[in-house]
C-alpha atoms as a PDB file:
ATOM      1  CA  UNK A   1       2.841 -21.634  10.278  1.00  0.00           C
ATOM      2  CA  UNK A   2       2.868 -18.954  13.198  1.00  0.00           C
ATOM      3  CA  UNK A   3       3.904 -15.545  12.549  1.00  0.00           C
ATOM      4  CA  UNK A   4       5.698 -13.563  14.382  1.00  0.00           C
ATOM      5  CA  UNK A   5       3.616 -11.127  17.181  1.00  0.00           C
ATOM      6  CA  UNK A   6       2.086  -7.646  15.587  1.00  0.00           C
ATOM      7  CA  UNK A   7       3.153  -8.778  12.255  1.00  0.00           C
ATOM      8  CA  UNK A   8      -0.846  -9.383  11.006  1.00  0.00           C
ATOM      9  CA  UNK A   9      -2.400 -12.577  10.123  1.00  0.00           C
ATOM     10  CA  UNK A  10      -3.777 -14.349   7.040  1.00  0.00           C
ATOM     11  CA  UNK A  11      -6.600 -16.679   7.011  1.00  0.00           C
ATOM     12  CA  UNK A  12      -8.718 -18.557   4.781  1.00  0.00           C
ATOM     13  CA  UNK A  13     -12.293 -17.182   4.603  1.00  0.00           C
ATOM     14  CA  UNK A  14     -15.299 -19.830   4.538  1.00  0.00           C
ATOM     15  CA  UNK A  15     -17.359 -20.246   1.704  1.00  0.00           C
ATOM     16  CA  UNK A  16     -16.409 -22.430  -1.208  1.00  0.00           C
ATOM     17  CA  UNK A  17     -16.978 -20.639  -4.414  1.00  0.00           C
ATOM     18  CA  UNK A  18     -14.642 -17.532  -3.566  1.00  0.00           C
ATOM     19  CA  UNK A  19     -12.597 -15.777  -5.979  1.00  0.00           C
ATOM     20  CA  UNK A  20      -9.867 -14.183  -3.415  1.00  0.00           C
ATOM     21  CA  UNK A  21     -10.478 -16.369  -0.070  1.00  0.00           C
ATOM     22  CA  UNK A  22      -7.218 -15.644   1.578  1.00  0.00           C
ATOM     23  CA  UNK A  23      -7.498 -12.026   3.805  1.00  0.00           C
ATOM     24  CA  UNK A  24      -5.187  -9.950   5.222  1.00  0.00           C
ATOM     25  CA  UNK A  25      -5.173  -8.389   8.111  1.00  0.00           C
ATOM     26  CA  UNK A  26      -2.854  -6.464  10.862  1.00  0.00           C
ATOM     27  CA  UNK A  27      -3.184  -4.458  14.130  1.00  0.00           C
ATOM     28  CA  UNK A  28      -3.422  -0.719  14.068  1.00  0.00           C
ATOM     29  CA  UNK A  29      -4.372  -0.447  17.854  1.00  0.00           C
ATOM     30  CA  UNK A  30      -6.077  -1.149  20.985  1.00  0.00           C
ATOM     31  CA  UNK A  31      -8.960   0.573  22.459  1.00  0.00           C
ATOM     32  CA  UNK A  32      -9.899   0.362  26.229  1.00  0.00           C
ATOM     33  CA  UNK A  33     -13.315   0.251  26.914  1.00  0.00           C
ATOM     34  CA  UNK A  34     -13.508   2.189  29.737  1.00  0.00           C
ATOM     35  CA  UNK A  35     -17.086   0.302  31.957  1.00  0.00           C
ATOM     36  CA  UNK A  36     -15.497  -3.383  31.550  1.00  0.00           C
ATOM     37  CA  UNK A  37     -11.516  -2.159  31.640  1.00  0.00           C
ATOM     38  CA  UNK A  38     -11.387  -5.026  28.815  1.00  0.00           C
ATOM     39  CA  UNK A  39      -9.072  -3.662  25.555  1.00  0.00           C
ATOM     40  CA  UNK A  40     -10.234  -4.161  22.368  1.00  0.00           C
ATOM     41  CA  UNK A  41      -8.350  -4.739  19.249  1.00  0.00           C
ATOM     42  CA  UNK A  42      -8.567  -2.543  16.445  1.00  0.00           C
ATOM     43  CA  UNK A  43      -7.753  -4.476  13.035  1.00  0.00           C
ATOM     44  CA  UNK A  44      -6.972  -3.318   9.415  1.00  0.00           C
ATOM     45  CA  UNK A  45      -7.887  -5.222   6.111  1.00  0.00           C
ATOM     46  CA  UNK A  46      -5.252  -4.624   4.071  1.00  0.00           C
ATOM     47  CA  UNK A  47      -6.586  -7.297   1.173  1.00  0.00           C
ATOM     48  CA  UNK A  48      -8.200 -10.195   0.128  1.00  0.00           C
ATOM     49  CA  UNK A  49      -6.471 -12.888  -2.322  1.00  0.00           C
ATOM     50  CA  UNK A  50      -6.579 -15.564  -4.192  1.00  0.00           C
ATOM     51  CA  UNK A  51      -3.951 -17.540  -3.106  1.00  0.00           C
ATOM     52  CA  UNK A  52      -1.997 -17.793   0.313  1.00  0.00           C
ATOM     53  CA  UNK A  53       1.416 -17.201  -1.275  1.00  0.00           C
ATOM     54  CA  UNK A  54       0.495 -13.660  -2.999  1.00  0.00           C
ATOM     55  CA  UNK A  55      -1.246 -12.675   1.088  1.00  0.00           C
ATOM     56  CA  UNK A  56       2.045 -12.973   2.280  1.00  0.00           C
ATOM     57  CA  UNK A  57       3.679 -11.196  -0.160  1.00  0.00           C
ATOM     58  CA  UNK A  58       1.245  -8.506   0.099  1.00  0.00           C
ATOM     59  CA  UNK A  59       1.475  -8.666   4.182  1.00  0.00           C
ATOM     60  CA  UNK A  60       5.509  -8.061   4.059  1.00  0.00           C
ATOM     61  CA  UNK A  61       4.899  -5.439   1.678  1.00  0.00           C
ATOM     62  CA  UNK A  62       3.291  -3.606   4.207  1.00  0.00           C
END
């Protein structure tokens, strides 16, 4: 399921034998690289778990 935009994002890591494979991440910022004038997004981990329903808990949480 999409989430809404600048809300973060949740994903499932790779790698089979993980204890917490579901991260957590959201935007802080962009950064403009100044030679290429391409932006670049600055991301936050705010976790890792071990299942998808406790991420999102943890994303609305803040």
């Amino acid at each position: 399921m999409r989430r809404a935009n600048g809300s973060g994002n949740i994903y499932k890591m790779k790698g089979g034998k993980r204890r917490n494979p579901w991260r957590v991440r959201v935007t802080v910022g962009w950064e403009l690289n100044q030679e290429t004038g391409r932006c670049k997004q600055n991301l936050k981990t705010i976790g890792y778990y071990p299942t998808r329903a406790e991420a999102e808990a943890a994303l609305v949480a803040g």
